[in-house]
N, C-alpha and C. Protein backbone atom coordinates (compact mmCIF):
# COMPACT_ATOMS: atom_id res chain seq x y z
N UNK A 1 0.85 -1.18 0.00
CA UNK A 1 0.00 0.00 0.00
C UNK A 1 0.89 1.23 0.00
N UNK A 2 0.32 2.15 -0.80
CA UNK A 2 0.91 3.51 -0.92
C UNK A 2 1.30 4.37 0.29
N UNK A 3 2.36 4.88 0.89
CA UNK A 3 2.07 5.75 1.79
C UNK A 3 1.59 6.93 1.77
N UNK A 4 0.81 7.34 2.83
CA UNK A 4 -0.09 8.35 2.87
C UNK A 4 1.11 9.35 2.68
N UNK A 5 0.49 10.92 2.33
CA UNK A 5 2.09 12.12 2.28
C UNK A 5 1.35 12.62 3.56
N UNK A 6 0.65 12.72 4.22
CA UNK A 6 0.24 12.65 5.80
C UNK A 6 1.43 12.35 6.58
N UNK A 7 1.31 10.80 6.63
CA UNK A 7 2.04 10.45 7.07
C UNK A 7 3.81 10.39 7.34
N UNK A 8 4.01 10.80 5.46
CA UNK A 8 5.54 10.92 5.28
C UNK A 8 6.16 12.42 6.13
N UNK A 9 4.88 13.20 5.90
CA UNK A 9 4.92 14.68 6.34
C UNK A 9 5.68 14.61 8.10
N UNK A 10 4.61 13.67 8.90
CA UNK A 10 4.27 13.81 10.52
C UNK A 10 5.93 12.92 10.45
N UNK A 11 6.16 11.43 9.74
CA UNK A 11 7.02 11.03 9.88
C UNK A 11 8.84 12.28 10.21
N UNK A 12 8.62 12.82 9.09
CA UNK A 12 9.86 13.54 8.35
C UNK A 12 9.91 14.90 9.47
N UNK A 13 8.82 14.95 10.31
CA UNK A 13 9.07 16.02 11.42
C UNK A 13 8.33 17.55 10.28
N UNK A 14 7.91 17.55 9.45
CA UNK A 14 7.26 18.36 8.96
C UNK A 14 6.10 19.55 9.48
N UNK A 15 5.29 18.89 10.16
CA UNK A 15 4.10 18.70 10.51
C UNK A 15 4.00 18.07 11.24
N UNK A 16 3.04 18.25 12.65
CA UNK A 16 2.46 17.63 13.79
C UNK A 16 1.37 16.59 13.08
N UNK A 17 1.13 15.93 14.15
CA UNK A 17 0.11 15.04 14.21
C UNK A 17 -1.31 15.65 14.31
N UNK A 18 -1.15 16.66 15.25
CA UNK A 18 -2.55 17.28 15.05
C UNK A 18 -3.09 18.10 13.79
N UNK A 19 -1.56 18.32 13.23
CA UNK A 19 -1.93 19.27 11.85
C UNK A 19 -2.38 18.67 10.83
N UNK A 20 -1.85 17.02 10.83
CA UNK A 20 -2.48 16.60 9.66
C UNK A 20 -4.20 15.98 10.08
N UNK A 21 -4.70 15.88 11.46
CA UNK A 21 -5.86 15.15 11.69
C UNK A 21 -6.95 16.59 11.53
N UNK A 22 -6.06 17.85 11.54
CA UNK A 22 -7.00 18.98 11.40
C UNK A 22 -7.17 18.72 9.55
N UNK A 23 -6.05 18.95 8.96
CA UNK A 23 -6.23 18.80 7.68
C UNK A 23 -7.65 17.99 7.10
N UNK A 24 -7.19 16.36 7.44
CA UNK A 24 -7.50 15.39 7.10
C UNK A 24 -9.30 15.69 7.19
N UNK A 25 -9.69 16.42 8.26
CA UNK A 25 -11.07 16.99 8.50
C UNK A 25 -11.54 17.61 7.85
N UNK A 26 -10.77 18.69 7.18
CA UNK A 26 -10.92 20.06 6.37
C UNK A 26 -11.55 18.54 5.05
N UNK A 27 -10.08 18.25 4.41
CA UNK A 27 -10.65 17.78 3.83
C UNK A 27 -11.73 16.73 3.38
N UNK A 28 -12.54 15.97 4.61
CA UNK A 28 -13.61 15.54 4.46
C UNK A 28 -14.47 16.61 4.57
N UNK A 29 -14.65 17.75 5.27
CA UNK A 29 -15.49 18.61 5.28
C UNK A 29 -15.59 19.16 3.76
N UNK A 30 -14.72 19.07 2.80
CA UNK A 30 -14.67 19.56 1.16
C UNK A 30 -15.05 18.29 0.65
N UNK A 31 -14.67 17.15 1.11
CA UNK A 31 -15.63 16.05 0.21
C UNK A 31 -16.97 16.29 -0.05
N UNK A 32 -17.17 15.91 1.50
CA UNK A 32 -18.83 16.35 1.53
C UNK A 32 -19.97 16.89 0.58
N UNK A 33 -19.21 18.46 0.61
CA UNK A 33 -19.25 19.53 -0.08
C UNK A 33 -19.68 19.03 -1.61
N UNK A 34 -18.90 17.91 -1.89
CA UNK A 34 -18.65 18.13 -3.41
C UNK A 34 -17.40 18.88 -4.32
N UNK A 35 -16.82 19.06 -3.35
CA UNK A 35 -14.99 20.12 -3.38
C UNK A 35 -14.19 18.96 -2.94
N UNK A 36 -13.82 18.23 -3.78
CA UNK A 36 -12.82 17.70 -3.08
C UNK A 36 -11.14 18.46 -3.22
N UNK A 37 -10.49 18.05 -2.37
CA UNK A 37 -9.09 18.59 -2.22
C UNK A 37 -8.22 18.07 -1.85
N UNK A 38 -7.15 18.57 -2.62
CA UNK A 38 -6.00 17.21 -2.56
C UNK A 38 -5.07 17.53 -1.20
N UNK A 39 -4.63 16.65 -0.11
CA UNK A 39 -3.80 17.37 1.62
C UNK A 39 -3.16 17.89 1.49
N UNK A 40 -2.50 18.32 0.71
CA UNK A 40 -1.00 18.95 0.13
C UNK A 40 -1.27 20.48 -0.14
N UNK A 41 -2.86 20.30 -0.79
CA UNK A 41 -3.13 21.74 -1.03
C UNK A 41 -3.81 22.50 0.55
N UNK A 42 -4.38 21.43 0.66
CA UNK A 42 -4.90 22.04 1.77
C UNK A 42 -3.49 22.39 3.08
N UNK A 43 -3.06 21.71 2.93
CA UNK A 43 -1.63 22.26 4.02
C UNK A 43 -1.04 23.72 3.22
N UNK A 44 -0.58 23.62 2.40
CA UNK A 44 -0.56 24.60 2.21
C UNK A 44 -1.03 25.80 2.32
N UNK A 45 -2.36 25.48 2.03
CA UNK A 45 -3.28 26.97 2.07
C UNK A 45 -3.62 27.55 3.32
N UNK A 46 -3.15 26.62 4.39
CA UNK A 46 -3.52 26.87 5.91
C UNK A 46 -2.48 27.17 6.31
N UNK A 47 -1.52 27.42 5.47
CA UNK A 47 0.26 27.63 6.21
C UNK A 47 0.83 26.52 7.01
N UNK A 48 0.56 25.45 6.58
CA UNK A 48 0.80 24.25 7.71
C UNK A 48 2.26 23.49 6.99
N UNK A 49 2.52 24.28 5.72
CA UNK A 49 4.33 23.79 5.20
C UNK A 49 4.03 24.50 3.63
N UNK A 50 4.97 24.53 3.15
CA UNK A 50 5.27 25.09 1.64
C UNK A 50 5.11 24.07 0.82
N UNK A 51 5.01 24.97 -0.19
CA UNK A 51 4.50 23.83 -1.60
C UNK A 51 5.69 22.96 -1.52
N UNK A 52 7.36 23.88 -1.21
CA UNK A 52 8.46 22.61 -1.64
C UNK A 52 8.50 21.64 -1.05
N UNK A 53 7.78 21.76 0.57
CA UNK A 53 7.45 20.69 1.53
C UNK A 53 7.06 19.59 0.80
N UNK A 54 5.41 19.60 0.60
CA UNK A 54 4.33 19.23 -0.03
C UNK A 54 5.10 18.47 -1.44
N UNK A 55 6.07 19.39 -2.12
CA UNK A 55 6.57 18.44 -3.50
C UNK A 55 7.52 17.38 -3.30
N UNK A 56 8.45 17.63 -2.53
CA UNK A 56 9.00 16.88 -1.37
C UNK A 56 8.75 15.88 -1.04
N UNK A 57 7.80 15.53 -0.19
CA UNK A 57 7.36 14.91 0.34
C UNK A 57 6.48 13.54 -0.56
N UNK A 58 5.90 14.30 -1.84
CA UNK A 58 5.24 13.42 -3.16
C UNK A 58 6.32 12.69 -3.65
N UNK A 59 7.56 13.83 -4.02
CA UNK A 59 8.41 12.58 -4.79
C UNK A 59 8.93 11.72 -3.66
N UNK A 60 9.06 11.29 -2.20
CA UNK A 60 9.51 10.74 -1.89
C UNK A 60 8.71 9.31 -1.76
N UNK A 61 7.16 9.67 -1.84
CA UNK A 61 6.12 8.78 -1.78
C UNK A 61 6.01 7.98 -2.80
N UNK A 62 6.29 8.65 -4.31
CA UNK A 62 6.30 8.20 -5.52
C UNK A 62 7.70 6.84 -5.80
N UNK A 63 8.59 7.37 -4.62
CA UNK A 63 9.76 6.46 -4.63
C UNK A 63 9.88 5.06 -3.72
N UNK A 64 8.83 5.11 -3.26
CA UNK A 64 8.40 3.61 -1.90
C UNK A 64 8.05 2.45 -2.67
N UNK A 65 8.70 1.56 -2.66
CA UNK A 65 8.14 0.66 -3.10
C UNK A 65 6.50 0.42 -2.83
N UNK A 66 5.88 -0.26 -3.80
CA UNK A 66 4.48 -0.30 -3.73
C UNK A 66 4.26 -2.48 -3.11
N UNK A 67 3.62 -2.10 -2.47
CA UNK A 67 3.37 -3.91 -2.34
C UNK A 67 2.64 -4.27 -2.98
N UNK A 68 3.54 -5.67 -2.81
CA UNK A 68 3.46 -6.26 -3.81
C UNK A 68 1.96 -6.64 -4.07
N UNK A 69 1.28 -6.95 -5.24
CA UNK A 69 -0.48 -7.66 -5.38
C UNK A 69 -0.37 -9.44 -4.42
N UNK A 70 0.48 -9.88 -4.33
CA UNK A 70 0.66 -11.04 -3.67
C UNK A 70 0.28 -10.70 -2.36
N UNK A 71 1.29 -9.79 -1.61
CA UNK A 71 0.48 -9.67 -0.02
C UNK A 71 -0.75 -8.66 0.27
N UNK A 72 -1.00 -8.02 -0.88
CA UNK A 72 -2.55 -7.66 -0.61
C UNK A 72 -3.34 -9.22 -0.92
N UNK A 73 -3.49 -9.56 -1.73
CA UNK A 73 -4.21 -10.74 -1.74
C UNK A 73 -4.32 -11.85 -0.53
N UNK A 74 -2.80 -12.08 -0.16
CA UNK A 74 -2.90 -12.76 1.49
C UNK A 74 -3.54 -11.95 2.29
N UNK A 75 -3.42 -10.89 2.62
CA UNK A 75 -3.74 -10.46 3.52
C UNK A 75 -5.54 -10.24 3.60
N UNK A 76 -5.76 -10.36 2.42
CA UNK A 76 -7.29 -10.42 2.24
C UNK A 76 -7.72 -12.07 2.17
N UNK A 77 -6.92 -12.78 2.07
CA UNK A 77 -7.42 -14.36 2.56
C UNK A 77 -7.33 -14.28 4.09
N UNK A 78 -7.04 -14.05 4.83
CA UNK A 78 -6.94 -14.23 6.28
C UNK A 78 -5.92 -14.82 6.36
N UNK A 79 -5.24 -15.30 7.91
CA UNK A 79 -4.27 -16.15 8.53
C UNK A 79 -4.25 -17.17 7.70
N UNK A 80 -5.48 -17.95 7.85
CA UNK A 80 -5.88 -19.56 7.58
C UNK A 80 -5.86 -19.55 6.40
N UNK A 81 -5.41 -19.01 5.36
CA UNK A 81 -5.64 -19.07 3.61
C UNK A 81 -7.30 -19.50 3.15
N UNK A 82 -7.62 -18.74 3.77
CA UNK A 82 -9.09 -19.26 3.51
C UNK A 82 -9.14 -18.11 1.96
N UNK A 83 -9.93 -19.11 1.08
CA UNK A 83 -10.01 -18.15 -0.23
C UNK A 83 -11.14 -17.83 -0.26
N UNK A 84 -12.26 -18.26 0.28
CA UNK A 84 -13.67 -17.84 0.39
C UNK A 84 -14.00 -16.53 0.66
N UNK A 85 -13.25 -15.60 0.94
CA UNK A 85 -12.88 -14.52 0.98
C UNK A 85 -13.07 -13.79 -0.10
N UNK A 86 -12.49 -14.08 -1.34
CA UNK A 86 -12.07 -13.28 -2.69
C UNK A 86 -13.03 -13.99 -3.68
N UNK A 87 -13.30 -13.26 -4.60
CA UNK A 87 -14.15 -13.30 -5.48
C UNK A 87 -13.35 -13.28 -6.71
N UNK A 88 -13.57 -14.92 -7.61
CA UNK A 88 -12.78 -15.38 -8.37
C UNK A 88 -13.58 -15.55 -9.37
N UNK A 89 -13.57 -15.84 -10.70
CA UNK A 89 -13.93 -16.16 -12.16
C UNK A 89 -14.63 -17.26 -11.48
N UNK A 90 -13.75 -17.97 -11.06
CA UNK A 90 -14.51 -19.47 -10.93
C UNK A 90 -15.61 -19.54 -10.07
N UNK A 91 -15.22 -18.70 -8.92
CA UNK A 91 -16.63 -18.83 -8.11
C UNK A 91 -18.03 -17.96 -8.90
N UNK A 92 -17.76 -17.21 -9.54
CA UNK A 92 -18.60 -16.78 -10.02
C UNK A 92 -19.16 -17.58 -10.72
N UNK A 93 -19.04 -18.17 -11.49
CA UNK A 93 -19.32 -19.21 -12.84
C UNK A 93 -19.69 -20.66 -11.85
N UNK A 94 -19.50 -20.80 -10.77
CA UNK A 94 -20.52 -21.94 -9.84
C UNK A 94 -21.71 -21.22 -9.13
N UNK A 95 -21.57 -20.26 -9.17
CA UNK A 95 -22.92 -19.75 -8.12
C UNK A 95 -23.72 -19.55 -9.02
């Protein structure tokens, strides 16, 4: 899974923890709305770090390895490899 730039932000000493859970509000409060907005802008626009922060912080996100489709898939079978879980060609075509 992708890392959040939230997170890379609070990680990297950027930004508090409370700054990004204020953010993170703002921007459900603009979902809502029908405005959505991307955190980066919204930090910004609240003075909460600079755009170079914010660009910063993207390319470093853009550089994380992504995991792999294998352990999303385990991890959506459970412990027990149970596959009953996931929704396959095949199960479809028996039900």
């Amino acid at each position: 899974m992708d890392a959040k730039i939230g997170e890379i932000l609070v990680q990297k000493g950027q930004i508090r923890r409370y700054q990004l859970e204020f953010a993170l509000l703002l921007q459900n409060s603009y979902r809502h709305l029908s405005q959505p907005r991307r955190l980066g802008e919204l930090l910004v626009a609240h003075r909460g770090v600079s755009q170079r922060i914010v660009d910063e912080a993207l390319r470093v996100q853009k550089e994380l390895p992504r995991e792999p489709l294998t352990q999303i898939i385990r991890s959506l079978e459970g412990s027990d490899g149970d596959h009953t879980k996931l929704l396959t060609p095949q199960k479809l075509q028996n039900d």
